[in-house]
N, C-alpha and C. Protein backbone atom coordinates (compact mmCIF):
# COMPACT_ATOMS: atom_id res chain seq x y z
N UNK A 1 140.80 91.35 62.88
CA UNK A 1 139.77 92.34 63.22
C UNK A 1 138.36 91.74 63.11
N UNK A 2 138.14 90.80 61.77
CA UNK A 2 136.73 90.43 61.95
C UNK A 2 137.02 89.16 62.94
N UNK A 3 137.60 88.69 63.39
CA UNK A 3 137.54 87.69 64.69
C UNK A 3 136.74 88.42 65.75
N UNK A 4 137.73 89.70 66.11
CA UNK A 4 137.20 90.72 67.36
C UNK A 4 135.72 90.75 67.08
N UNK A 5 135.28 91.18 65.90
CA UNK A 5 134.03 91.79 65.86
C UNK A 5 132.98 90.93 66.21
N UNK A 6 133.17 89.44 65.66
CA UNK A 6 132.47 88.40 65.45
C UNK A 6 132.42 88.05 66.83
N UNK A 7 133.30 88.32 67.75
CA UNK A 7 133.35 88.09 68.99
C UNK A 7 132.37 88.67 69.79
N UNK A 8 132.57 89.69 69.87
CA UNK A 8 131.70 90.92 70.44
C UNK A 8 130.70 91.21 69.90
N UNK A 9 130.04 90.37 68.77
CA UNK A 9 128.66 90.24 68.27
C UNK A 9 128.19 89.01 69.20
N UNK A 10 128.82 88.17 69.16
CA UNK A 10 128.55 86.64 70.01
C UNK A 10 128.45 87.38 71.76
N UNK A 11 129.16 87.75 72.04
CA UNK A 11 129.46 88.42 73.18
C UNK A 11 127.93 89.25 73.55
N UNK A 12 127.73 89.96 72.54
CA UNK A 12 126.48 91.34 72.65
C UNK A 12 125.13 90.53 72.85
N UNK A 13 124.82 89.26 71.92
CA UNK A 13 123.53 88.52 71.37
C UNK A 13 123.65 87.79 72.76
N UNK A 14 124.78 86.96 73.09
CA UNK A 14 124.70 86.13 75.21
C UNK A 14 124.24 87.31 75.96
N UNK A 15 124.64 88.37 76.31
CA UNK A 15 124.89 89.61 77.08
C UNK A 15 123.26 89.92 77.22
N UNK A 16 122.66 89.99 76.42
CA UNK A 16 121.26 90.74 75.91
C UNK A 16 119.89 89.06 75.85
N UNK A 17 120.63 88.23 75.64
CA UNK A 17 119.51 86.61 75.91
C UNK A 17 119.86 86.72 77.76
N UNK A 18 120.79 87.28 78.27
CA UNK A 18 120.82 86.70 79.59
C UNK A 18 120.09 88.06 80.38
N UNK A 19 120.12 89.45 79.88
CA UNK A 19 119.58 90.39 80.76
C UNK A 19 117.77 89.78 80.16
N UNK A 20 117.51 89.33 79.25
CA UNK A 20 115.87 89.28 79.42
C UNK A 20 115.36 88.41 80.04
N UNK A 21 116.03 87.30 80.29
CA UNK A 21 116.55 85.90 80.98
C UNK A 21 115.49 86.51 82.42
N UNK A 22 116.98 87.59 83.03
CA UNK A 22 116.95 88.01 84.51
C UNK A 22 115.88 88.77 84.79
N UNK A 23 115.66 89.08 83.68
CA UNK A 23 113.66 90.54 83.71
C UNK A 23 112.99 89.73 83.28
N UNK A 24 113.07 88.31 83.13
CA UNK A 24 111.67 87.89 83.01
C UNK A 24 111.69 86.64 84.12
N UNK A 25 112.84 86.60 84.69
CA UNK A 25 112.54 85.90 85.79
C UNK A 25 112.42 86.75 87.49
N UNK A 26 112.86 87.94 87.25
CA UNK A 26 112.92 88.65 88.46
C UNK A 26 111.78 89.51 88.45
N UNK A 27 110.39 89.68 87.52
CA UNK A 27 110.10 90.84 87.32
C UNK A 27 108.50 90.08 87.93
N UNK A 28 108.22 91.29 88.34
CA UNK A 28 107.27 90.62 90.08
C UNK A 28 105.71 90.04 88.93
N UNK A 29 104.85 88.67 89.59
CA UNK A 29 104.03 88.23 89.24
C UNK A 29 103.01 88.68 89.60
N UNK A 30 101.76 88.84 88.48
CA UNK A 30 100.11 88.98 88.80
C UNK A 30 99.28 87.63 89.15
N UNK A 31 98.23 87.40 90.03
CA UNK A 31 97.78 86.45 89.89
C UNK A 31 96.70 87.11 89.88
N UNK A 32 95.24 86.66 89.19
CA UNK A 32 93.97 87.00 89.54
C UNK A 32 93.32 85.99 89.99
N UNK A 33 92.48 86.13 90.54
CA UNK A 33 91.51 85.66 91.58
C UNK A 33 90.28 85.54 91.17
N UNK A 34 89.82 84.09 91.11
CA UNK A 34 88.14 83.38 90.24
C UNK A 34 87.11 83.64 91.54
N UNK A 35 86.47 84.35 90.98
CA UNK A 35 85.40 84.47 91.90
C UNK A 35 84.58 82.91 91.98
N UNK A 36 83.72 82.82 92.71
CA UNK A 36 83.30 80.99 93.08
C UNK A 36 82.34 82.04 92.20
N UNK A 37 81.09 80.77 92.47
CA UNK A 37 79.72 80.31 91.71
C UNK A 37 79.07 81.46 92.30
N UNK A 38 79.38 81.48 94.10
CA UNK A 38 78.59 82.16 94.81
C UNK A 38 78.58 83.09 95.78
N UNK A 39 79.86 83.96 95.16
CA UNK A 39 80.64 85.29 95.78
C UNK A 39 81.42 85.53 95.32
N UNK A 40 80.70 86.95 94.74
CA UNK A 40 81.38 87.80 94.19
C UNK A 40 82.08 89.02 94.39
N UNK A 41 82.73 89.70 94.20
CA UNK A 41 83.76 90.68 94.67
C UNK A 41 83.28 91.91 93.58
N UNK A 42 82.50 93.07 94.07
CA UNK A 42 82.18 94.40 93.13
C UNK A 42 83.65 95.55 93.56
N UNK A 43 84.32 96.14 92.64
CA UNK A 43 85.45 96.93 92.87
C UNK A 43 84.56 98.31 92.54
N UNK A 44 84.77 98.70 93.68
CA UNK A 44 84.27 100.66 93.35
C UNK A 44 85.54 101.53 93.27
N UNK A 45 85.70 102.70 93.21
CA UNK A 45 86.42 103.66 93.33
C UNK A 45 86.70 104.55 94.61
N UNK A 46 85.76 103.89 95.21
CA UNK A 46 85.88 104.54 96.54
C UNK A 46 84.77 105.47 96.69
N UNK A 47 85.34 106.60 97.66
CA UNK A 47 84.36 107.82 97.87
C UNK A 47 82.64 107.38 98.70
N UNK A 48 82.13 108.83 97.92
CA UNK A 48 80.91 108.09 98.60
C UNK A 48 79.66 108.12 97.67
N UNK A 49 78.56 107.40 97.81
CA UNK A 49 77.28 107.66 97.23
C UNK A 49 76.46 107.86 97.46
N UNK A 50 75.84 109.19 97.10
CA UNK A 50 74.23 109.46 97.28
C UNK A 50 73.13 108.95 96.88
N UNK A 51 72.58 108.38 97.94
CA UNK A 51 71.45 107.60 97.81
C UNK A 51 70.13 108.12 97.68
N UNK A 52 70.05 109.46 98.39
CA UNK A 52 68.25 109.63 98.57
C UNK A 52 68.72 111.17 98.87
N UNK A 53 67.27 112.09 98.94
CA UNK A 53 66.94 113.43 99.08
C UNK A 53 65.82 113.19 99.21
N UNK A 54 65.77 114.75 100.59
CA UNK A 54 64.25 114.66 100.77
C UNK A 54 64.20 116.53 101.36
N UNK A 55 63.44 117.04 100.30
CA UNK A 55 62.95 118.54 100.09
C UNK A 55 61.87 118.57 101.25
N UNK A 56 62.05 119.89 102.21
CA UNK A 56 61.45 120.20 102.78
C UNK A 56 61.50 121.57 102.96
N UNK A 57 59.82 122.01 103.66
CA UNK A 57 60.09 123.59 104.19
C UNK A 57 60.40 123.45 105.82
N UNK A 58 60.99 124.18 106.16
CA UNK A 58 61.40 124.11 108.08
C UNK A 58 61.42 124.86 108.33
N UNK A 59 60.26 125.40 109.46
CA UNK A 59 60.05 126.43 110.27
C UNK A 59 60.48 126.19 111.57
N UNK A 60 61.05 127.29 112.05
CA UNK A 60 61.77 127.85 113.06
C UNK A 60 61.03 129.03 114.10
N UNK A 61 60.69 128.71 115.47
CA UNK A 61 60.32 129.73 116.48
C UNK A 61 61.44 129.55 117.26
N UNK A 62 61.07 131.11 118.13
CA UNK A 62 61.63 131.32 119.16
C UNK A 62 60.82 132.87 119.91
N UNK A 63 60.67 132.14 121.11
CA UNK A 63 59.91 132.83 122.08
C UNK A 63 60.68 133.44 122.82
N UNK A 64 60.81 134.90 123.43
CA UNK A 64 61.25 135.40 124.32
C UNK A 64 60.32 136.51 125.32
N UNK A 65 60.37 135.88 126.36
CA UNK A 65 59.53 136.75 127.24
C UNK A 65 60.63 137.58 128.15
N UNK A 66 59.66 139.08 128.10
CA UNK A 66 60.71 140.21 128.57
C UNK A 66 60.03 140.35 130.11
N UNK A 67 60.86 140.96 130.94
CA UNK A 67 61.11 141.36 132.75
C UNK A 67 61.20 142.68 132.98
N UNK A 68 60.74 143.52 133.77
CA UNK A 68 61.41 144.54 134.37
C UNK A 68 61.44 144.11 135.93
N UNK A 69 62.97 143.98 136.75
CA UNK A 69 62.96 143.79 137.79
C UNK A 69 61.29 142.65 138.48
N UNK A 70 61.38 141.55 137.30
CA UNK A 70 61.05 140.28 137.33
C UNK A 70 59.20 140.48 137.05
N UNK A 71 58.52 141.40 136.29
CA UNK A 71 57.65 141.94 135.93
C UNK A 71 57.06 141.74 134.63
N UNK A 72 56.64 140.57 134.17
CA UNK A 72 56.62 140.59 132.61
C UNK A 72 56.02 141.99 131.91
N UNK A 73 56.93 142.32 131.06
CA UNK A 73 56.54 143.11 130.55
C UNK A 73 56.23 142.94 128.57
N UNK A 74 55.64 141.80 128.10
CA UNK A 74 55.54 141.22 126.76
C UNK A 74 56.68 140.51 126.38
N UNK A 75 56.97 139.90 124.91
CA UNK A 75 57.06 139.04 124.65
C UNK A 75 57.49 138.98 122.99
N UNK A 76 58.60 138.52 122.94
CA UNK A 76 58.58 138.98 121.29
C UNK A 76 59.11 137.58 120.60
N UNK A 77 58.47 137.34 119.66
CA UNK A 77 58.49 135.82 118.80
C UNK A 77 58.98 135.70 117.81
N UNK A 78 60.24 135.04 116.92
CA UNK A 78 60.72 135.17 116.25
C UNK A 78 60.51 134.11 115.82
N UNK A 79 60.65 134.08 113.80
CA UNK A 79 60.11 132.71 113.21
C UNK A 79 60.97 133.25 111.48
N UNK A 80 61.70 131.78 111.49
CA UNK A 80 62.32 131.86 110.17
C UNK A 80 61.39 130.65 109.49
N UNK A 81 61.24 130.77 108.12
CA UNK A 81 60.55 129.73 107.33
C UNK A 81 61.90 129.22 106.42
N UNK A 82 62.30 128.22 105.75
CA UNK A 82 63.58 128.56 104.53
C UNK A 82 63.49 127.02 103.95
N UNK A 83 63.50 127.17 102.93
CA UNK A 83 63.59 125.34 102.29
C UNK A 83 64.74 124.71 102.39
N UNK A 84 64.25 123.54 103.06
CA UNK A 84 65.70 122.42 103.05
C UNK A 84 65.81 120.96 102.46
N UNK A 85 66.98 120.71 102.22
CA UNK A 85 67.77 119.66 101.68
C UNK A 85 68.15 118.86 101.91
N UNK A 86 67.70 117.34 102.50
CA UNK A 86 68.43 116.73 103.21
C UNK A 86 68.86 115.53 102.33
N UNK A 87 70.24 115.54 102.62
CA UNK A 87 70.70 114.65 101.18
C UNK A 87 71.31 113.21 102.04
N UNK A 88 71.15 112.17 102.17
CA UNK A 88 71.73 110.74 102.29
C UNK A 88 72.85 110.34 101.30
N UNK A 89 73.91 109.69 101.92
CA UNK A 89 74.46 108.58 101.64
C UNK A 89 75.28 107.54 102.04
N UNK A 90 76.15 106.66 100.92
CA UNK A 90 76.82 105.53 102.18
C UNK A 90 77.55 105.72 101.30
N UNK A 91 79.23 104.77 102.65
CA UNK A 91 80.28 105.42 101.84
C UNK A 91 80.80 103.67 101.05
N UNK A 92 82.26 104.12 99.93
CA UNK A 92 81.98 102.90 99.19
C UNK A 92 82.69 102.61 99.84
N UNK A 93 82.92 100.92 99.98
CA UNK A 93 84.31 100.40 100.23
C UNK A 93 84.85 100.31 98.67
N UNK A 94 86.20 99.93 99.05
CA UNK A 94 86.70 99.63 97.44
C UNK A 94 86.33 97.83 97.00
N UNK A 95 86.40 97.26 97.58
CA UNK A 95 85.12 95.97 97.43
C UNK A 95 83.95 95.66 98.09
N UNK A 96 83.19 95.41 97.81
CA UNK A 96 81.83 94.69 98.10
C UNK A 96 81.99 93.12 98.04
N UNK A 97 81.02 92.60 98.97
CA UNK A 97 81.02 91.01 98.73
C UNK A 97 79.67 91.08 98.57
N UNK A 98 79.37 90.13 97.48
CA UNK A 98 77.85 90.03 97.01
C UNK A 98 77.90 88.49 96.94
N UNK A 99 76.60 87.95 97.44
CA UNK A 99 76.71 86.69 97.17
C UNK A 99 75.44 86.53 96.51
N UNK A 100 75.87 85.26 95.32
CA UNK A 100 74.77 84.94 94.43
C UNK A 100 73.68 83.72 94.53
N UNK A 101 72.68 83.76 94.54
CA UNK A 101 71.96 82.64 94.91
C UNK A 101 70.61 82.65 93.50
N UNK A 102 70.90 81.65 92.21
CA UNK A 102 70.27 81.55 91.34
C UNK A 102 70.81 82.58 90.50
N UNK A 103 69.56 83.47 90.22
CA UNK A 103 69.57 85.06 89.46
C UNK A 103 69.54 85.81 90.20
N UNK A 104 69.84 85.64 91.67
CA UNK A 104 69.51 86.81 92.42
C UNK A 104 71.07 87.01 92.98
N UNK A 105 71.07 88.98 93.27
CA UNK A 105 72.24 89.01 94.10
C UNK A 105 71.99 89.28 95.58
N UNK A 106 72.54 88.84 96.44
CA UNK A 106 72.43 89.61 97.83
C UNK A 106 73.76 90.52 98.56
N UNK A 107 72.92 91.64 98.38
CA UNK A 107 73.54 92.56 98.98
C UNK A 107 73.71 93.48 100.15
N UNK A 108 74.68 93.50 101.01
CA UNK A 108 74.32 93.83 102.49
C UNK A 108 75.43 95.01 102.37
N UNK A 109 74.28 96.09 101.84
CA UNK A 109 75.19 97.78 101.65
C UNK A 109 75.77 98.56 103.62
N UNK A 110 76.31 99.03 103.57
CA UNK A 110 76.98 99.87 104.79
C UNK A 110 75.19 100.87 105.45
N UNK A 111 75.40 101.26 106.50
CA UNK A 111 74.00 102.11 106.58
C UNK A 111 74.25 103.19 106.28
N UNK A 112 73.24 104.04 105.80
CA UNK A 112 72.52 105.23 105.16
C UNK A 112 73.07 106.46 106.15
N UNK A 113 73.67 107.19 105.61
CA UNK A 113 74.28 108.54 106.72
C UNK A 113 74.52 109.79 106.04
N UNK A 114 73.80 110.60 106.82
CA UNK A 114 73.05 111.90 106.55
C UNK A 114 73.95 112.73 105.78
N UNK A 115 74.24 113.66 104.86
CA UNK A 115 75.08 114.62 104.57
C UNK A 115 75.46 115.70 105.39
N UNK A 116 76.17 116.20 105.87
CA UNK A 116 75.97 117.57 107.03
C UNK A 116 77.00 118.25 106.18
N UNK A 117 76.41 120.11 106.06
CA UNK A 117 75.36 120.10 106.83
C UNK A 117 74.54 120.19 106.10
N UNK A 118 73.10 120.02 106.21
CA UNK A 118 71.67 119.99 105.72
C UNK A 118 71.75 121.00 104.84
N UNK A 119 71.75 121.15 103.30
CA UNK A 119 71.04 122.05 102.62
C UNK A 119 69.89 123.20 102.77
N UNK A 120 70.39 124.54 102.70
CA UNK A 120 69.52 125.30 102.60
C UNK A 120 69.57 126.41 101.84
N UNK A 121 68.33 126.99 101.43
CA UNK A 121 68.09 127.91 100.58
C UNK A 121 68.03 129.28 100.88
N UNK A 122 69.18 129.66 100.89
CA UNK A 122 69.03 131.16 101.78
C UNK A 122 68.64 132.52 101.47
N UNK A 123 68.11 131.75 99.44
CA UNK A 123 67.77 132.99 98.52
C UNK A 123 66.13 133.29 99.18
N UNK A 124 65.35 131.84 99.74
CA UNK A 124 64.21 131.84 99.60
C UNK A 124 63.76 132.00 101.46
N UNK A 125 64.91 131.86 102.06
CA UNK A 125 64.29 132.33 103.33
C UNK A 125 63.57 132.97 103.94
N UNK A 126 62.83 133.16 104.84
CA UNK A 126 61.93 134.21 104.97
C UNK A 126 62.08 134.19 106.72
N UNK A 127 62.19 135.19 107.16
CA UNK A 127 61.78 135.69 108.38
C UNK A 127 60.94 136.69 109.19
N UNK A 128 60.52 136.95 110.24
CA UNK A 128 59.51 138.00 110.75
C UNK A 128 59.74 137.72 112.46
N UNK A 129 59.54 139.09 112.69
CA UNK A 129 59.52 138.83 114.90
C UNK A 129 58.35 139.84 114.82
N UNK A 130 57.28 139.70 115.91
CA UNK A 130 56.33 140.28 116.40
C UNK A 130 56.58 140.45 117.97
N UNK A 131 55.79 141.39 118.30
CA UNK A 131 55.39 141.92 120.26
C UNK A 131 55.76 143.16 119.95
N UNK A 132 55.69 143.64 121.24
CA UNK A 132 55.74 145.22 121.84
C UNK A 132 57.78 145.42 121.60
N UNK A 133 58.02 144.18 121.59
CA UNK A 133 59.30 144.98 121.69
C UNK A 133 60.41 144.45 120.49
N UNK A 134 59.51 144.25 119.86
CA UNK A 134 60.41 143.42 118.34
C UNK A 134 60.88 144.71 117.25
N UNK A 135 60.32 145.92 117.62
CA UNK A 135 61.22 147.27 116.93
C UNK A 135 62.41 146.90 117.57
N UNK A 136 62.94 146.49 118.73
CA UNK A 136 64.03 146.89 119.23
C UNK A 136 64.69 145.68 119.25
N UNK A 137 64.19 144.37 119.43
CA UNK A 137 65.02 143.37 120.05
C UNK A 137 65.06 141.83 118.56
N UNK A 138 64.07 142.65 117.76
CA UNK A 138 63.46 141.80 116.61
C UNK A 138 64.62 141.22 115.62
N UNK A 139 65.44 141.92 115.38
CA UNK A 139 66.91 141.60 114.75
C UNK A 139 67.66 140.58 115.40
N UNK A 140 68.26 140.98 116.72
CA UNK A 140 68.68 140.38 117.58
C UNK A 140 68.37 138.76 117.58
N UNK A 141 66.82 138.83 117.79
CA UNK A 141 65.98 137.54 118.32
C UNK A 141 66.16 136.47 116.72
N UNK A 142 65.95 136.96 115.59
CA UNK A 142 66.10 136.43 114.56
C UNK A 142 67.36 136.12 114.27
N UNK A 143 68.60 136.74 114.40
CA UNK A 143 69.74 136.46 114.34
C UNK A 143 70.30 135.38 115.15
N UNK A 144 69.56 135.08 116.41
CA UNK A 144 69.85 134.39 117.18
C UNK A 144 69.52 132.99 117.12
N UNK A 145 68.21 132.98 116.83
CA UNK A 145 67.17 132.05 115.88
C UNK A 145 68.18 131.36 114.59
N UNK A 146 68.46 132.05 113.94
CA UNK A 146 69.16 131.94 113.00
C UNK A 146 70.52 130.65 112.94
N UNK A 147 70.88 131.43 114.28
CA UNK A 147 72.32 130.51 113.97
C UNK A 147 71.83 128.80 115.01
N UNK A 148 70.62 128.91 115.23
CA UNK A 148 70.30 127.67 115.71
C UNK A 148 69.83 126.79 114.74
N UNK A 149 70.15 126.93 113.40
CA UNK A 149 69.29 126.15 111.93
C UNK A 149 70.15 125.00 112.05
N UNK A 150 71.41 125.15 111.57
CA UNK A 150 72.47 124.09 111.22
C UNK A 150 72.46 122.53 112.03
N UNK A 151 72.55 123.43 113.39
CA UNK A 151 72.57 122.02 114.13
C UNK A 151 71.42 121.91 114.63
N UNK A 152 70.06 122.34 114.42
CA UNK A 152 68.56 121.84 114.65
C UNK A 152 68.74 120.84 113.44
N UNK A 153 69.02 121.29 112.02
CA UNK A 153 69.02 120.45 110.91
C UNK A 153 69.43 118.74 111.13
N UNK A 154 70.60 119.18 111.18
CA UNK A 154 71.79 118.12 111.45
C UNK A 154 70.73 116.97 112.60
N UNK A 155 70.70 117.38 113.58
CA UNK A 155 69.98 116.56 114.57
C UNK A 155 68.39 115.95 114.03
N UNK A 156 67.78 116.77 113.02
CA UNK A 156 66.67 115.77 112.53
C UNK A 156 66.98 114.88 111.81
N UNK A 157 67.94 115.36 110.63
CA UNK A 157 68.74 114.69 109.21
C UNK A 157 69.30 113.28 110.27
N UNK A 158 69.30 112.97 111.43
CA UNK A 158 69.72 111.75 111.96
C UNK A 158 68.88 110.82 113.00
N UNK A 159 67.79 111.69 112.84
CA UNK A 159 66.96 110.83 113.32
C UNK A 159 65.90 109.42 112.91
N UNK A 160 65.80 108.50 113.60
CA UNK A 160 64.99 107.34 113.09
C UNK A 160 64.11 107.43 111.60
N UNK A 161 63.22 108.36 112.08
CA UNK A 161 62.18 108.91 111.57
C UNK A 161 62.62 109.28 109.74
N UNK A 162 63.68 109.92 109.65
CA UNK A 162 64.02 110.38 108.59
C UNK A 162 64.63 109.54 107.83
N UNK A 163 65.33 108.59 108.38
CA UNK A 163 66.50 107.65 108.31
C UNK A 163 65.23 106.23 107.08
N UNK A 164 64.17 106.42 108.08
CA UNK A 164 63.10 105.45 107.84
C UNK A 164 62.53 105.91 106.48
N UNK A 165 62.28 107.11 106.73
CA UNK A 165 61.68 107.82 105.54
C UNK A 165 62.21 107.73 104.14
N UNK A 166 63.89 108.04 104.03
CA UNK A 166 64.30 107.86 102.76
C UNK A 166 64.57 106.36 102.32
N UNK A 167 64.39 105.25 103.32
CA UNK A 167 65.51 103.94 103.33
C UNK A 167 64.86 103.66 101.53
N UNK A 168 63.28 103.60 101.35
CA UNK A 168 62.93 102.97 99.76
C UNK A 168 64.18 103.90 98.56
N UNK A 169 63.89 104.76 98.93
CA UNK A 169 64.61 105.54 97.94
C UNK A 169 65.99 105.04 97.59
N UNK A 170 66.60 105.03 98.95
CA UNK A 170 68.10 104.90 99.24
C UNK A 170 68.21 103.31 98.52
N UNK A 171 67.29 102.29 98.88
CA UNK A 171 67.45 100.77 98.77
C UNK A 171 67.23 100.53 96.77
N UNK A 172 66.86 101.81 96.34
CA UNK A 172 66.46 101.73 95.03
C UNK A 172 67.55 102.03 94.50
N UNK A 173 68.49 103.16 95.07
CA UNK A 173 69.30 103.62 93.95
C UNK A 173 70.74 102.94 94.28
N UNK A 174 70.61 102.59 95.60
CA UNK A 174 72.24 101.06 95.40
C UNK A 174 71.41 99.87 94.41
N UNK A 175 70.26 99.48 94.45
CA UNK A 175 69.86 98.73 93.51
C UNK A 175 70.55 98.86 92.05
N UNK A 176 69.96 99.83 91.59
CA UNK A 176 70.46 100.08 90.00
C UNK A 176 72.22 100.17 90.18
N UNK A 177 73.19 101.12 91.21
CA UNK A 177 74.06 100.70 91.06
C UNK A 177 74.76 99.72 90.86
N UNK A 178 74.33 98.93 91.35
CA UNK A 178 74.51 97.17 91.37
C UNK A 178 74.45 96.73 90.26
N UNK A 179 73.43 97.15 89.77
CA UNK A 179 72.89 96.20 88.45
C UNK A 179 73.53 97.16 87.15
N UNK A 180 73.52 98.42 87.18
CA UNK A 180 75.14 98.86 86.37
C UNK A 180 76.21 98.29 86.16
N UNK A 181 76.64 98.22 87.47
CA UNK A 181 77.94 97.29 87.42
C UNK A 181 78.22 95.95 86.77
N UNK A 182 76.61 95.34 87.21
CA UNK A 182 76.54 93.60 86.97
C UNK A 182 76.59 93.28 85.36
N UNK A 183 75.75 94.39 84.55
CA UNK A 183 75.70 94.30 83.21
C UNK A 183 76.55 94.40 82.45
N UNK A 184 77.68 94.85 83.10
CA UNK A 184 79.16 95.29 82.32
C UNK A 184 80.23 93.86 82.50
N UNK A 185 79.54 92.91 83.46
CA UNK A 185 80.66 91.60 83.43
C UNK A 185 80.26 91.01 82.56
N UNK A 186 81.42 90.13 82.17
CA UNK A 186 81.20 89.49 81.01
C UNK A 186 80.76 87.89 81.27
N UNK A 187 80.28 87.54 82.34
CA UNK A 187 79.34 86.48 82.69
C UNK A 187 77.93 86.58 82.43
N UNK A 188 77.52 88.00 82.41
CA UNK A 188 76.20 88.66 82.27
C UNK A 188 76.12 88.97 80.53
N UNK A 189 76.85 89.09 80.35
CA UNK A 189 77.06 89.77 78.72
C UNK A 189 76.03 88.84 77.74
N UNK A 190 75.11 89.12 77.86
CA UNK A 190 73.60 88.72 77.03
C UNK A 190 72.85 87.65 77.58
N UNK A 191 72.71 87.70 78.88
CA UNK A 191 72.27 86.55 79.46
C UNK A 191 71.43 87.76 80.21
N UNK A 192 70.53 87.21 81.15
CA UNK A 192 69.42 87.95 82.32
C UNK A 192 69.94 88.75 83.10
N UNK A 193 69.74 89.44 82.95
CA UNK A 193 70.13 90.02 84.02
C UNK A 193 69.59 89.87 85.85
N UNK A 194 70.41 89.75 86.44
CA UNK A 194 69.98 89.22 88.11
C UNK A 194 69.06 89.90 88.78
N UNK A 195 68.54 89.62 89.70
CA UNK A 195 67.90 90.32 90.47
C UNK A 195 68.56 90.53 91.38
N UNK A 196 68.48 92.34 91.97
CA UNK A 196 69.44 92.59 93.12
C UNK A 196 68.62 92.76 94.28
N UNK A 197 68.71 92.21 95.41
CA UNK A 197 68.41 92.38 96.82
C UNK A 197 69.52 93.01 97.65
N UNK A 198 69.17 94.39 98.07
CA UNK A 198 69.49 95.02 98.78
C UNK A 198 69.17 95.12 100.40
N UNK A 199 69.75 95.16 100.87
CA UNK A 199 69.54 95.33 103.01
C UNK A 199 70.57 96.43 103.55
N UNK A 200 70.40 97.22 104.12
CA UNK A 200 71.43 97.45 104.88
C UNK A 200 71.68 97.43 105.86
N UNK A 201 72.80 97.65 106.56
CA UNK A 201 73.70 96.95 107.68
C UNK A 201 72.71 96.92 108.95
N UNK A 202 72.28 98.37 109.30
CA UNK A 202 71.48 98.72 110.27
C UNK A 202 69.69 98.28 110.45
N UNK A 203 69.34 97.81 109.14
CA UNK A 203 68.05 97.25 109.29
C UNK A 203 68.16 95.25 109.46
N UNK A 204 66.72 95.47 110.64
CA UNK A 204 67.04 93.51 110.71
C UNK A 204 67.06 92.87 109.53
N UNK A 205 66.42 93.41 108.42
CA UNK A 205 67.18 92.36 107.73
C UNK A 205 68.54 91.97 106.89
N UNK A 206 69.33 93.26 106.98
CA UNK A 206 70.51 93.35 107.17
C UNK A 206 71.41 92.44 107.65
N UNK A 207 71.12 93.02 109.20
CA UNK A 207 71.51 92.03 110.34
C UNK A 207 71.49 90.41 110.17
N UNK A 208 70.41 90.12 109.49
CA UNK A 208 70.40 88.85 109.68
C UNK A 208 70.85 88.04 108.24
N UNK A 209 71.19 88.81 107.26
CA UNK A 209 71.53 87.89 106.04
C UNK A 209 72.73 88.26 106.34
N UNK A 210 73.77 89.30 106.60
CA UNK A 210 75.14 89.24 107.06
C UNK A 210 75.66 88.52 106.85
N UNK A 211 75.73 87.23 108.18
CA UNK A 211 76.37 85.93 107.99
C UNK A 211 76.47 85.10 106.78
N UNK A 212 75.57 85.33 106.09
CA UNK A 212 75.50 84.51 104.63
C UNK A 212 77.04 84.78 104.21
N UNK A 213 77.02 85.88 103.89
CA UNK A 213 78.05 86.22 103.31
C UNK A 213 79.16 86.05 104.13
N UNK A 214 79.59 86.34 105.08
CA UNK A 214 80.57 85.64 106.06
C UNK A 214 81.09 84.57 106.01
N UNK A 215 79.96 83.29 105.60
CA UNK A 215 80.19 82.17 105.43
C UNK A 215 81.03 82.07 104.19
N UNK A 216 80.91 82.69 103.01
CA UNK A 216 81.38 82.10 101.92
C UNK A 216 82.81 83.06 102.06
N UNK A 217 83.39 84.15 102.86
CA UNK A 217 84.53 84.64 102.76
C UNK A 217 85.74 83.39 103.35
């Protein structure tokens, strides 16, 4: 009987050296990946980030001139006032390529794109219609007025002009993101912190440091 046992102890101790044997040779490998001297790889979470806001008041007309059997007969003007919101951002990738040159980083962020739809304040709105016939048609004309906000919004929130307007803001706050991130590696860990240069995709100078980074992928 203690033969058997002694057996099937010998038996159990091979049985159990050969299954860790097979899980540590079958069991799938990590490799990580050294960033060079002079490109680096930032991991986000995805999603997106808001870069910039820009508070405004936006006034709204609308003119309607009245006919009898093609006769003007007045004219009634409708005008909403209401504060708006126009919020920016860009979306993340889940890596970034940053390339390093000295203490500095260069960074060539995605372009700046509008939130839709445009923020508004509908506690603080204000409206009014005037003429001869705004007892009667004054609701109407404002209501109508009304539902033309969203996509009047939308269509400024993408224009040059606006785009231009927030870019400092926008170029400031991927800045500090950057440099959040940078302070938490442990290459940085009590040393200077870098200087970040920001561009994005859609401005020339964007365009033209691009390739830098191209080169070193």
């Amino acid at each position: 009987m203690k033969k058997i046992l002694a057996t099937l102890l010998v038996f159990g101790i091979a049985a159990n050296a050969a299954f860790f044997a097979w899980q540590l040779w079958s069991s799938p490998r990590t490799t990580q990946a050294v960033a060079s001297t002079s490109l680096l790889v930032m991991r986000t979470p995805g999603g997106l980030l808001e870069v910039s806001a820009i508070k405004s008041v936006e006034q709204f007309d609308r003119t309607t001139d009245h006919t009898i059997y093609g006769v003007p007969v007045g004219k009634t003007i409708a005008q909403i006032r209401v504060p708006a919101v126009y919020r920016y951002h860009i979306p993340l990738a889940k890596e970034w390529s940053i390339k390093q040159t000295g203490n500095a980083l260069l960074v060539i962020a995605p372009p700046v794109i509008p939130s839709l739809p445009v923020a508004i304040d509908t506690a603080k709105l204000e409206s009014f219609s005037s003429g001869n016939w705004s007892p009667f048609v004054g609701t109407k004309e404002i209501a109508l007025l009304q539902k033309s906000i969203t996509p009047t919004l939308a269509t400024k929130a993408s224009q040059a002009s606006m785009v231009s307007l927030q870019r400092e803001m926008a170029r400031t706050t991927v800045s500090e993101f950057v440099r959040k991130w940078v302070v938490q590696q442990p290459q940085w860990m009590g040393a200077k912190t870098p200087k970040v240069l920001v561009f994005f995709e859609d401005e020339p100078l964007g365009r033209s440091a691009a390739p830098l980074l191209d080169e070193q992928q």
